[in-house]
C-alpha atoms as a PDB file:
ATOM      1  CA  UNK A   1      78.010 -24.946  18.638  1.00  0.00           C
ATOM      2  CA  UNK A   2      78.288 -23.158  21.941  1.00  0.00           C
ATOM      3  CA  UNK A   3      81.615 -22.884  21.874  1.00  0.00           C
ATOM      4  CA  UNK A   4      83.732 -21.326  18.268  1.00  0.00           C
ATOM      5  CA  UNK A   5      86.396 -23.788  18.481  1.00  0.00           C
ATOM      6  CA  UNK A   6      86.473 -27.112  20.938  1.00  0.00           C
ATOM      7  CA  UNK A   7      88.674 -29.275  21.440  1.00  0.00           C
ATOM      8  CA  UNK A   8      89.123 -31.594  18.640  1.00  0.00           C
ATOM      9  CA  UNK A   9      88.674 -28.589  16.213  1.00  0.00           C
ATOM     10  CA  UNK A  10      91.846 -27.282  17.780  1.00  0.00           C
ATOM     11  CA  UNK A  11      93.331 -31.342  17.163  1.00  0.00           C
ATOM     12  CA  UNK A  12      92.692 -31.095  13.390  1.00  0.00           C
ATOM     13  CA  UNK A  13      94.730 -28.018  13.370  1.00  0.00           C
ATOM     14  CA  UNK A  14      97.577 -29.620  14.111  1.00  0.00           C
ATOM     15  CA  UNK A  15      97.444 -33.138  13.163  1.00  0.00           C
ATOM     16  CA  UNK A  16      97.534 -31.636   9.356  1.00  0.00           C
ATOM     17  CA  UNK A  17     100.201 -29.170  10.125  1.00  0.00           C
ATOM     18  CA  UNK A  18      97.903 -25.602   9.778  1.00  0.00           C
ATOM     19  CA  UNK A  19     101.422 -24.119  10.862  1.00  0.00           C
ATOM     20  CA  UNK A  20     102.560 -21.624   8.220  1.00  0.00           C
ATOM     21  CA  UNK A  21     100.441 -18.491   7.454  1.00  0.00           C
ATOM     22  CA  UNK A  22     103.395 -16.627   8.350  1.00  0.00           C
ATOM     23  CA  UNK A  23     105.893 -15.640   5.658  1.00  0.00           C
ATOM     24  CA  UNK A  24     109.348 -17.942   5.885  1.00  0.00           C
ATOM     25  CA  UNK A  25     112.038 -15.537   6.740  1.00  0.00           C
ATOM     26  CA  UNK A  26     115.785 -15.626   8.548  1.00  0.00           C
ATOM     27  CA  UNK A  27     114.340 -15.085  11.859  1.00  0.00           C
ATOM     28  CA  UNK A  28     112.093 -18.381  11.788  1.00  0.00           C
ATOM     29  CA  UNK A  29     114.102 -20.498  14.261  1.00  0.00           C
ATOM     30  CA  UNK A  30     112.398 -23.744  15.085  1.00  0.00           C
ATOM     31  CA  UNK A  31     112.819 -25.582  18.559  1.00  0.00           C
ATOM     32  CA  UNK A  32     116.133 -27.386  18.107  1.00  0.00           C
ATOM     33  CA  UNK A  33     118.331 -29.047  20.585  1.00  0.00           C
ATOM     34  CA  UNK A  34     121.596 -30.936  20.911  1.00  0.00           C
ATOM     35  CA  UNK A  35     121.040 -33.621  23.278  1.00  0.00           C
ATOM     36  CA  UNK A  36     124.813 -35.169  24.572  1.00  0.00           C
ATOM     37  CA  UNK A  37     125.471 -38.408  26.557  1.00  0.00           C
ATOM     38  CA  UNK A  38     128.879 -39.729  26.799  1.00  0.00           C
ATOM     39  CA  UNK A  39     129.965 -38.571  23.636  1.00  0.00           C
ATOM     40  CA  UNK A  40     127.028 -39.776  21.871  1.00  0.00           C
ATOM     41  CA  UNK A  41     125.040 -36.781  20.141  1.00  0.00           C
ATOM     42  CA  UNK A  42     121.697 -36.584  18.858  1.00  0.00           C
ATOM     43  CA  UNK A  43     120.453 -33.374  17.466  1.00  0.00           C
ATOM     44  CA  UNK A  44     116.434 -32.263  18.164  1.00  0.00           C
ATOM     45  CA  UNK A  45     114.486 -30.881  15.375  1.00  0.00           C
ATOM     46  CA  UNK A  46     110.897 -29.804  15.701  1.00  0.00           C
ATOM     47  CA  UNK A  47     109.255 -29.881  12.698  1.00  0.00           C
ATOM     48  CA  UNK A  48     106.337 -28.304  10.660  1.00  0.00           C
ATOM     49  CA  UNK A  49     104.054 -30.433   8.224  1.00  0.00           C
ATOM     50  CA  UNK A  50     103.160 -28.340   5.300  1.00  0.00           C
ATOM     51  CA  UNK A  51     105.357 -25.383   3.839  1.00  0.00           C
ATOM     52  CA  UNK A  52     106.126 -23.367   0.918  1.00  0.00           C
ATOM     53  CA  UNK A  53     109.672 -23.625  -1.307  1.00  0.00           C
ATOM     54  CA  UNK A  54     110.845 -19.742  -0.123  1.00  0.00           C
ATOM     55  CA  UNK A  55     110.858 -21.536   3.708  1.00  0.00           C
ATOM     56  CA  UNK A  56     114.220 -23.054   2.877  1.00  0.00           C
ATOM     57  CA  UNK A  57     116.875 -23.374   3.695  1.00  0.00           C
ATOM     58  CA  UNK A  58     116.798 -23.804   7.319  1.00  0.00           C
ATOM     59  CA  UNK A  59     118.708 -21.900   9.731  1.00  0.00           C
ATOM     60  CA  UNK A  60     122.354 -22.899   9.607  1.00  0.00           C
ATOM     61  CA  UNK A  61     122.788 -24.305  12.894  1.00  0.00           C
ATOM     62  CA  UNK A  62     119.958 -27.081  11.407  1.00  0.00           C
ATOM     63  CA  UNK A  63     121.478 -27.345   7.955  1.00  0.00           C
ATOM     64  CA  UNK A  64     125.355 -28.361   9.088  1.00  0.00           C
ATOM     65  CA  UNK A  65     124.034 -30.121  12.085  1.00  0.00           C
ATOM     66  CA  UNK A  66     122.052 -32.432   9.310  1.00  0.00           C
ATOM     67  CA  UNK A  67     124.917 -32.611   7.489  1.00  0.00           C
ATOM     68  CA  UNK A  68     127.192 -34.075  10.395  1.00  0.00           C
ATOM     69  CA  UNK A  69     124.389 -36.599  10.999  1.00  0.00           C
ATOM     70  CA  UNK A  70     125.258 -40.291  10.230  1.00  0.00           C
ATOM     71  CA  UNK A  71     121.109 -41.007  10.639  1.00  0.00           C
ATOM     72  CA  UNK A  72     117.600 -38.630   9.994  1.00  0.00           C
ATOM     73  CA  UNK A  73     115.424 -40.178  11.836  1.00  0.00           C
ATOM     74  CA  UNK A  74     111.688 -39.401  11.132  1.00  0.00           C
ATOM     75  CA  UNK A  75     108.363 -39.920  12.105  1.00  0.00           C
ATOM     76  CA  UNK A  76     107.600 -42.363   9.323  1.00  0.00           C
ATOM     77  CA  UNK A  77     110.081 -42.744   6.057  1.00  0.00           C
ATOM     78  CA  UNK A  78     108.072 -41.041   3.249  1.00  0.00           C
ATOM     79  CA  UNK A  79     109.909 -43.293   0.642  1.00  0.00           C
ATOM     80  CA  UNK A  80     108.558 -45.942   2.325  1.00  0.00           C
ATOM     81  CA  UNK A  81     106.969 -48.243  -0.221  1.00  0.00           C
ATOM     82  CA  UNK A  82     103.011 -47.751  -0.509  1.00  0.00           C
ATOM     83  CA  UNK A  83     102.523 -44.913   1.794  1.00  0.00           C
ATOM     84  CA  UNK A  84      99.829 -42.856  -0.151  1.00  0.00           C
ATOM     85  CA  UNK A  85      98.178 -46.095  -1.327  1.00  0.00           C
ATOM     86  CA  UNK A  86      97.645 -47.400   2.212  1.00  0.00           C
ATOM     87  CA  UNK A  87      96.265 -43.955   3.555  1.00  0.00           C
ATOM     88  CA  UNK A  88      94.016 -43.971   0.508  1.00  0.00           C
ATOM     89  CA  UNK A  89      92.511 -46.787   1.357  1.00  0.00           C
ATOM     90  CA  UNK A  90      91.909 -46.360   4.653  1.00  0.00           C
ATOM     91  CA  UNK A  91      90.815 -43.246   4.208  1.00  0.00           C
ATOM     92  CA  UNK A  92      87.285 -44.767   2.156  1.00  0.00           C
ATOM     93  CA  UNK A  93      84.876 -47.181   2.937  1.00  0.00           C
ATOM     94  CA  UNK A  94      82.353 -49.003   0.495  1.00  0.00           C
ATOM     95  CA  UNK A  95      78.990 -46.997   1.054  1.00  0.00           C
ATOM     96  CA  UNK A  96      78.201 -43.196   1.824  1.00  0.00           C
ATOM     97  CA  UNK A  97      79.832 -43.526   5.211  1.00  0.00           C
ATOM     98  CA  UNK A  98      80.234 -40.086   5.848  1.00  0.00           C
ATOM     99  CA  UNK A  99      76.577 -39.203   4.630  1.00  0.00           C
ATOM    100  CA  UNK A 100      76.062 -41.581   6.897  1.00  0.00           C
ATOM    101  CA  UNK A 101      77.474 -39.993  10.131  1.00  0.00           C
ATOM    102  CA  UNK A 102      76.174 -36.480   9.734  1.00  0.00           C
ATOM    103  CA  UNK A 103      72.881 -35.175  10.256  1.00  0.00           C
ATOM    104  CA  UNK A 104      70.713 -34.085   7.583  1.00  0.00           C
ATOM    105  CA  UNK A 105      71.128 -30.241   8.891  1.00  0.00           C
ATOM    106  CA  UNK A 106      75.323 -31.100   9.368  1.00  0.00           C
ATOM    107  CA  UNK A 107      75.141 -32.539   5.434  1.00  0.00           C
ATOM    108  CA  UNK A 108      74.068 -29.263   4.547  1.00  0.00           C
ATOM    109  CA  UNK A 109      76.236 -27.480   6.032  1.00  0.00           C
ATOM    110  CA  UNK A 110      78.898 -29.123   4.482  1.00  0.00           C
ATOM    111  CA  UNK A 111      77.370 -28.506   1.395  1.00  0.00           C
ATOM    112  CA  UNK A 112      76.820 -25.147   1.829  1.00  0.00           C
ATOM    113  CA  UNK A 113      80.703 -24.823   2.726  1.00  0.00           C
ATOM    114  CA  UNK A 114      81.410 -26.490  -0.497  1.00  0.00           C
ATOM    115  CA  UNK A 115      79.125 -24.363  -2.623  1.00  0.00           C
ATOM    116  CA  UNK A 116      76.688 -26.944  -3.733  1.00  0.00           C
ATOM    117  CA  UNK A 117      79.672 -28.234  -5.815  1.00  0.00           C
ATOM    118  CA  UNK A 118      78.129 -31.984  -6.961  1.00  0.00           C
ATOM    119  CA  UNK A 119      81.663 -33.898  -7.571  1.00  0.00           C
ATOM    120  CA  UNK A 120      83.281 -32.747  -4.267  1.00  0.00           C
ATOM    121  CA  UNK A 121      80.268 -33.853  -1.974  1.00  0.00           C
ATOM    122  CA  UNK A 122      80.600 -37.437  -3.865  1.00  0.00           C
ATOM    123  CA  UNK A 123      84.351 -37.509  -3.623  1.00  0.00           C
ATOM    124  CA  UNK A 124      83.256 -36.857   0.484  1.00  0.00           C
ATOM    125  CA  UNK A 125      80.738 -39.159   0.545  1.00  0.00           C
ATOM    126  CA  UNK A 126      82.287 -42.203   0.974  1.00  0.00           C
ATOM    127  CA  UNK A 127      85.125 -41.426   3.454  1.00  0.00           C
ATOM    128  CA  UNK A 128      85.589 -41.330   7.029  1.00  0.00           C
ATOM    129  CA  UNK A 129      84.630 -38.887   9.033  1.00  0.00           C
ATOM    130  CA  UNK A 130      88.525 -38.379  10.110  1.00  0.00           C
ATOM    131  CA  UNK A 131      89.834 -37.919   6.586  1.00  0.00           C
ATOM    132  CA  UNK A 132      86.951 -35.979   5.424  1.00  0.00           C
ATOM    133  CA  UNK A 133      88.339 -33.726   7.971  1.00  0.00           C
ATOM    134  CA  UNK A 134      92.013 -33.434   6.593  1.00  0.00           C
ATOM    135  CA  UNK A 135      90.819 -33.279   3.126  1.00  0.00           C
ATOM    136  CA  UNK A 136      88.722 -30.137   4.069  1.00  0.00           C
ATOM    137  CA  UNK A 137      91.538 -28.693   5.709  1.00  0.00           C
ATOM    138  CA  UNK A 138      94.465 -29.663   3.390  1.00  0.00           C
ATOM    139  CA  UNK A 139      92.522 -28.084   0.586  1.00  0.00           C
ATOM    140  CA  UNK A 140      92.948 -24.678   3.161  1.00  0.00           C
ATOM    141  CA  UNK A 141      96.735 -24.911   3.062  1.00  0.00           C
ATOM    142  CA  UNK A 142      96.234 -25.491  -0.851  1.00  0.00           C
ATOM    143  CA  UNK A 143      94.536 -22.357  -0.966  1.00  0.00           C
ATOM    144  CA  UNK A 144      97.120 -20.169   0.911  1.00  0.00           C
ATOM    145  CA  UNK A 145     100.071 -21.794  -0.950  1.00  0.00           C
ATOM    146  CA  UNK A 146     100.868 -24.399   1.091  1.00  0.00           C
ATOM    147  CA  UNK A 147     101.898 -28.039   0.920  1.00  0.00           C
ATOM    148  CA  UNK A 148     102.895 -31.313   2.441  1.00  0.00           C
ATOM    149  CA  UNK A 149     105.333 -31.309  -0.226  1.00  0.00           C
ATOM    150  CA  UNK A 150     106.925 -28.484   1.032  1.00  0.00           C
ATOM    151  CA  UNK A 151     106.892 -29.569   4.738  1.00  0.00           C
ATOM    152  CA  UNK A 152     110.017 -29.605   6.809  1.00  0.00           C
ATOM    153  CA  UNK A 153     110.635 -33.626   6.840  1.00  0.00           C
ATOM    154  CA  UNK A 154     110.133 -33.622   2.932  1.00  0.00           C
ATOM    155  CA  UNK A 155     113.181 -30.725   3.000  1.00  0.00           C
ATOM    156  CA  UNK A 156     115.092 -32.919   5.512  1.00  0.00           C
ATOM    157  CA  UNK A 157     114.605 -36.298   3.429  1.00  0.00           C
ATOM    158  CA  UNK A 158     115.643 -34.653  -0.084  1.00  0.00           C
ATOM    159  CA  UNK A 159     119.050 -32.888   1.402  1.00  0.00           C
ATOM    160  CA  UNK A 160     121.985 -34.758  -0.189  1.00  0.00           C
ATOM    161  CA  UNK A 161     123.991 -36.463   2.485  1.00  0.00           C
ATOM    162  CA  UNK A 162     126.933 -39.034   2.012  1.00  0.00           C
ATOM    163  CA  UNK A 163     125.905 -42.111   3.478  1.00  0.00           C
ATOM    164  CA  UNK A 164     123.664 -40.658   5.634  1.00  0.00           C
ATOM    165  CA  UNK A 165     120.363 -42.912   6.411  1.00  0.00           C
ATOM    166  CA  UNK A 166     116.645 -42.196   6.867  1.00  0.00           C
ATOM    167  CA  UNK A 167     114.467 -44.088   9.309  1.00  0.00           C
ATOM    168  CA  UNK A 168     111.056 -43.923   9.992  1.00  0.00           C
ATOM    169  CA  UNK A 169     110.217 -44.469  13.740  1.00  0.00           C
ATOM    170  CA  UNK A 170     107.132 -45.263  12.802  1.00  0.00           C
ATOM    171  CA  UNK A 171     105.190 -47.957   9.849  1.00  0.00           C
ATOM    172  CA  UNK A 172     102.757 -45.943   7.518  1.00  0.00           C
ATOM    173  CA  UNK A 173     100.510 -48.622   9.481  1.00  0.00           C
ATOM    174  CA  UNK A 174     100.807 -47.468  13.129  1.00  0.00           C
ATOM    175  CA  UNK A 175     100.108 -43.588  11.684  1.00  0.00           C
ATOM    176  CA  UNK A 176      96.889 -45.105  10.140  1.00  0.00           C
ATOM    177  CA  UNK A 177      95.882 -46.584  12.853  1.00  0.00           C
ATOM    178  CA  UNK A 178      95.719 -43.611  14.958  1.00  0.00           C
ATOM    179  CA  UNK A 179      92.813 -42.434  12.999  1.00  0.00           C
ATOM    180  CA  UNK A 180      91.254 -45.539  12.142  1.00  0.00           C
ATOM    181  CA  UNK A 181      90.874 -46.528  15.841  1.00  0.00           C
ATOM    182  CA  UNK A 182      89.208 -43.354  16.943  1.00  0.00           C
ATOM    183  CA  UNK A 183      85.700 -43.586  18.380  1.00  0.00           C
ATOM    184  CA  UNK A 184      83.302 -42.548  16.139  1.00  0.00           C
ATOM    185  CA  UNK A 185      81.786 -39.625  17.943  1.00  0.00           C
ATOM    186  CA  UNK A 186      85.574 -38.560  17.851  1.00  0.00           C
ATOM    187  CA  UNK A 187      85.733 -39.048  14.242  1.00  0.00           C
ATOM    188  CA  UNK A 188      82.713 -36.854  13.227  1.00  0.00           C
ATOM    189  CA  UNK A 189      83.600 -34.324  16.029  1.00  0.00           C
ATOM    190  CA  UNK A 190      86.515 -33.783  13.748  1.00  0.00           C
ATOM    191  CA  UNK A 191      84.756 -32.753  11.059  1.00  0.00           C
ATOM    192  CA  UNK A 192      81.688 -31.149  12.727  1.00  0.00           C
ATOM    193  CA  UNK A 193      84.516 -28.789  14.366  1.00  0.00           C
ATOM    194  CA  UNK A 194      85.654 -28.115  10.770  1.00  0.00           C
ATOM    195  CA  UNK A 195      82.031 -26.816   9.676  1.00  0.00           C
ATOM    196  CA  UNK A 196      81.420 -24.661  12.980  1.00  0.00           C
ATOM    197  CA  UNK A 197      84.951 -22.777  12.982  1.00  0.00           C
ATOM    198  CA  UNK A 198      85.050 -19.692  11.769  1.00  0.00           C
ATOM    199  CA  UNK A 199      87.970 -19.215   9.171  1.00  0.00           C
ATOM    200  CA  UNK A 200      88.972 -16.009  10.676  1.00  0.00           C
ATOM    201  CA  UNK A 201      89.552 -17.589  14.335  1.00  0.00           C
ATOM    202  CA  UNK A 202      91.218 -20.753  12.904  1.00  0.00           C
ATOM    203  CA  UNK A 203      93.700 -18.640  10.896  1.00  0.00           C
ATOM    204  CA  UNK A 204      94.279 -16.173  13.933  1.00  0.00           C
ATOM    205  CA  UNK A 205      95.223 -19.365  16.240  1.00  0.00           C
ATOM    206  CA  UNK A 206      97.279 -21.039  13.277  1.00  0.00           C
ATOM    207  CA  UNK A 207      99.243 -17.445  13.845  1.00  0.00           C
ATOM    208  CA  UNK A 208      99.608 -17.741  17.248  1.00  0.00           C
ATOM    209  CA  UNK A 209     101.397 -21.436  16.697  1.00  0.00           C
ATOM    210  CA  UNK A 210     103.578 -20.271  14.132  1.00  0.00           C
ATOM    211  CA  UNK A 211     104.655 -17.427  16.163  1.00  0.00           C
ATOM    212  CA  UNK A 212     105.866 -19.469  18.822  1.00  0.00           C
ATOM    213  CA  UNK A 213     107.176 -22.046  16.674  1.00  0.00           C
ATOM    214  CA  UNK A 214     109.087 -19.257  15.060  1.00  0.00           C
ATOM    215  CA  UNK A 215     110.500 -18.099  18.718  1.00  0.00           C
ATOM    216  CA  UNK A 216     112.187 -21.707  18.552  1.00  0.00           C
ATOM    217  CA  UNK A 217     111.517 -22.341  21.598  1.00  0.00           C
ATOM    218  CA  UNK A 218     109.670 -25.749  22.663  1.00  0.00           C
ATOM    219  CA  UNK A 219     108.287 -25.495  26.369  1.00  0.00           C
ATOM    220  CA  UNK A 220     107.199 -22.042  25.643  1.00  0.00           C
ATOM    221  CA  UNK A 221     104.939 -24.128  22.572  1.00  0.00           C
ATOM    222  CA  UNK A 222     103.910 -27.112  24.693  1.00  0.00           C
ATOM    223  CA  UNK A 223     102.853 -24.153  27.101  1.00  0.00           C
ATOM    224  CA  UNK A 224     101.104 -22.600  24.868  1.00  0.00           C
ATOM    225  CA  UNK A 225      99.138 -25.990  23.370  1.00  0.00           C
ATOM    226  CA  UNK A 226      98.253 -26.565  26.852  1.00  0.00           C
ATOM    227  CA  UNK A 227      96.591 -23.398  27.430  1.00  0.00           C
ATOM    228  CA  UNK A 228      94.491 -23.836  24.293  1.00  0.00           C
ATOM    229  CA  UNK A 229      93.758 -26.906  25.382  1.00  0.00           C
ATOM    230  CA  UNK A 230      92.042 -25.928  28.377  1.00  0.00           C
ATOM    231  CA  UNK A 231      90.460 -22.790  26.378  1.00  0.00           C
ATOM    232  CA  UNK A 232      88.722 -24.773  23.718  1.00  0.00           C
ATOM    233  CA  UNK A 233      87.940 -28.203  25.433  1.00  0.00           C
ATOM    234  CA  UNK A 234      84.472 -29.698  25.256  1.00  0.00           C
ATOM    235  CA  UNK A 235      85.462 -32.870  27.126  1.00  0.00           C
ATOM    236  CA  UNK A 236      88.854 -33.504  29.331  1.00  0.00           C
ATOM    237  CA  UNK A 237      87.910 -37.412  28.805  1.00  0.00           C
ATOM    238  CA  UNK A 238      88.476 -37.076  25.144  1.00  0.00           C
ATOM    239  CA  UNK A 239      91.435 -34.477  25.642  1.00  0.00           C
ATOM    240  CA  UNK A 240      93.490 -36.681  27.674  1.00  0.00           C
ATOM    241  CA  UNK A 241      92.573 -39.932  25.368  1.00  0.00           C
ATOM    242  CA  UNK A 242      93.665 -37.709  22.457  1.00  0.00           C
ATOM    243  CA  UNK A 243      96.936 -36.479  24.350  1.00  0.00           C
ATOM    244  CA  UNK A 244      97.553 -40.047  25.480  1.00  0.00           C
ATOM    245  CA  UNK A 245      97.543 -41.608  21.844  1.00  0.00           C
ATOM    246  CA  UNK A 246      98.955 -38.791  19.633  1.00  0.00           C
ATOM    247  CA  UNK A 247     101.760 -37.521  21.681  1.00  0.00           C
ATOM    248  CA  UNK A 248     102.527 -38.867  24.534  1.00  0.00           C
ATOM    249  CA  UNK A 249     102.523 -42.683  23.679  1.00  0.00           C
ATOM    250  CA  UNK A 250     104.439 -41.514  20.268  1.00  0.00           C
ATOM    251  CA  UNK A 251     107.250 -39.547  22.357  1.00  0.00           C
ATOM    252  CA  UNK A 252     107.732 -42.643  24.483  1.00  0.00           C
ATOM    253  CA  UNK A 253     108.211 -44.804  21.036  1.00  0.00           C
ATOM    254  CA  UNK A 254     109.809 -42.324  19.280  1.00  0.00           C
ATOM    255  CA  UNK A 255     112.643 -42.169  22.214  1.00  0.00           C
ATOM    256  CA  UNK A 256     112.779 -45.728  23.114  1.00  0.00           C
ATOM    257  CA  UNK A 257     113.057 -47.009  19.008  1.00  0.00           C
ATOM    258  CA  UNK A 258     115.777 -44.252  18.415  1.00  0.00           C
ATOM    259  CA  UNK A 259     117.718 -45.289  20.969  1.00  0.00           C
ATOM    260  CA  UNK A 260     117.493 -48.869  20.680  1.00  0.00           C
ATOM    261  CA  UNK A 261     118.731 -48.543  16.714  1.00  0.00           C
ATOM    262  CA  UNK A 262     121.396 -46.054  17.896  1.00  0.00           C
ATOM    263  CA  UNK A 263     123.017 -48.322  20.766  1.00  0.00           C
ATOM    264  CA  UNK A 264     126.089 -47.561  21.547  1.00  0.00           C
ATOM    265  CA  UNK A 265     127.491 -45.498  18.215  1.00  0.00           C
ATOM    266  CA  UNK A 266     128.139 -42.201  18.995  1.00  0.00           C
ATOM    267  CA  UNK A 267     126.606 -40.491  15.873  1.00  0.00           C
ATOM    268  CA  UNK A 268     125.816 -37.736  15.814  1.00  0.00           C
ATOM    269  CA  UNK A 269     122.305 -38.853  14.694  1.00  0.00           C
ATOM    270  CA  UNK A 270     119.622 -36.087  13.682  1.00  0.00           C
ATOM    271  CA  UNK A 271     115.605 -36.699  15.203  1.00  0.00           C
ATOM    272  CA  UNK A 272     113.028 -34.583  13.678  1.00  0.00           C
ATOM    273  CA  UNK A 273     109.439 -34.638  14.751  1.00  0.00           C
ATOM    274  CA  UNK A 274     106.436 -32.451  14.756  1.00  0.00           C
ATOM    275  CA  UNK A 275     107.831 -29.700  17.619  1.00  0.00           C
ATOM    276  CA  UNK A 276     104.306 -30.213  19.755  1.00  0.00           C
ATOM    277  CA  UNK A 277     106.434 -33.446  20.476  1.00  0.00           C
ATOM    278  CA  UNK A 278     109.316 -31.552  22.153  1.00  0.00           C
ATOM    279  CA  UNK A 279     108.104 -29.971  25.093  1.00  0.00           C
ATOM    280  CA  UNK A 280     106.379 -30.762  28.112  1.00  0.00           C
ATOM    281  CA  UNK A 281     107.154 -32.738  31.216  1.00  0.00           C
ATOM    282  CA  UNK A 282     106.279 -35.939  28.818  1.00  0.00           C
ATOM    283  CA  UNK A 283     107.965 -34.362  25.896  1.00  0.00           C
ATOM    284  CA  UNK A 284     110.462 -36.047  23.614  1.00  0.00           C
ATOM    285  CA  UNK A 285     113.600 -33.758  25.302  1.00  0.00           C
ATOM    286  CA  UNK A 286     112.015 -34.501  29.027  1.00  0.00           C
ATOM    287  CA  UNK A 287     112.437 -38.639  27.575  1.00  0.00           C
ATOM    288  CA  UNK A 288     115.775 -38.021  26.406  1.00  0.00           C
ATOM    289  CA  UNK A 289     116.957 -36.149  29.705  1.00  0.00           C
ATOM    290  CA  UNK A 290     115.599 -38.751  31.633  1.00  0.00           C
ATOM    291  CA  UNK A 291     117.877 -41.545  29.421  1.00  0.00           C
ATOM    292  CA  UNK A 292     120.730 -38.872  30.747  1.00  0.00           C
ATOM    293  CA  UNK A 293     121.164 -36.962  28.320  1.00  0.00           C
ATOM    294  CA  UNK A 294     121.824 -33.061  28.403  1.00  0.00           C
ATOM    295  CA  UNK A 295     119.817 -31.188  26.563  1.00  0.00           C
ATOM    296  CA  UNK A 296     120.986 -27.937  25.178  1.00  0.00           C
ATOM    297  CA  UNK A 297     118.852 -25.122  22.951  1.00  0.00           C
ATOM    298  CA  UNK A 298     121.268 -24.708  19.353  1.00  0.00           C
END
């Protein structure tokens, strides 16, 4: 490719959370908010999707805040019945799709990448192009130590609370479906992006997110995103599609659906989703402010 890192490459990283090279430490402070409206308080947690155990616990502004929630409200409930079975299957189909949708020169580059290791090309084989892609890279943060089981909402939904409720905002179903209607071409540029980026340049940008996460500060990281953005683009059609459908639809339903279950009680309730959704003139607090809300850095 003409270009180390384009735009969907740059996507993958953080769909799948690539977040966390950094050690965990007491200076990590993650973009968090307390957003106030007539007495009714809901607290503003971006979040990271893979971690490590020595990452906890959060800051203590986060953990009694959580405490003092009545609600958690996430982007999908991960005790919600069936989740891993339903991404399972949607992550295969029923003949050598992926075979299918590379090249014979992009099938052996995967294979080279793999090391000519038989069972993981046939475990590939058959999936989409999209999941291909987050296997590849999941089995990255496996190699440095880190985990979805370990990621920030997993903390949040394990930490004892007394009465306290978890909601997902979203179904495992309308996640799904975010991959599963891509365009094709989008699909495999997914993984083609995978097999063209150097490791050393995706690690060094992972770095750059985490530092800003760390800074805990959330226009500062939608900033930041956009920049990249621009940077490693191969098509501003498929950028703004991508922006339109991963964030900016999702802040809208992740605002309107929190509210609507929230009515009237005053809380406090406690909203925690991936911090890309934060910032930005279309950003989750930007939603909130315009509900009239004031929004206040913790």
């Amino acid at each position: 490719m003409n270009i180390v890192m384009r735009r969907l490459g740059f996507w993958l990283l953080l769909c799948v959370g690539l977040l966390l090279q950094a050690q965990a430490s007491a200076e990590q402070r993650a973009p968090f908010y307390k957003a106030e409206r007539q007495g009714q308080v809901v607290y503003v947690l971006g979040t990271l999707h893979v971690g490590r155990p020595d990452f906890y616990p959060l800051r203590p502004a986060i953990e009694t805040a959580l405490e003092k929630s009545a609600r958690l409200y996430l982007e999908i409930d991960h005790g919600e019945a069936g989740v891993a079975q339903k991404m399972a299957q949607a992550m295969l189909c029923d003949r050598p799709c992926l075979k299918e949708a590379l090249s014979a020169p992009e099938w052996n580059t995967l294979a080279d990448r793999l090391g000519r290791q038989e069972a993981a090309l046939r475990t590939l084989e058959n999936m989409q192009p999209w999941a291909a892609a987050i296997v590849l890279t999941s089995a990255d943060f496996t190699a440095m130590g880190l985990s979805a089981e370990h990621g920030v909402e997993h903390y949040l939904s394990a930490r004892p609370g007394k009465g306290r409720q978890t909601i997902g905002l979203e179904s495992a179903e309308e996640q799904i479906r975010l991959f599963t209607e891509m365009a094709p071409a989008e699909q495999k540029e997914m993984l083609v992006q995978w097999l063209n980026m150097p490791v050393r340049e995706r690690l060094d940008t992972s770095r750059e997110l985490v530092e800003r996460w760390e800074a805990g500060d959330a226009e500062a990281l939608h900033t930041w995103y956009k920049r990249m953005e621009k940077r490693y683009s191969s098509s501003p059609a498929i950028a703004e599609s991508f922006d339109r459908k991963f964030l900016i639809a999702r802040n809208r339903f992740f605002v309107e659906r929190l509210l609507a279950q929230a009515g009237s009680t005053r809380g406090p309730f406690f909203l925690a989703v991936g911090a890309l959704h934060l910032g930005g003139p279309e950003g989750v607090l930007a939603l909130l402010k315009k509900q009239g809300f004031e929004v206040k850095a913790e």
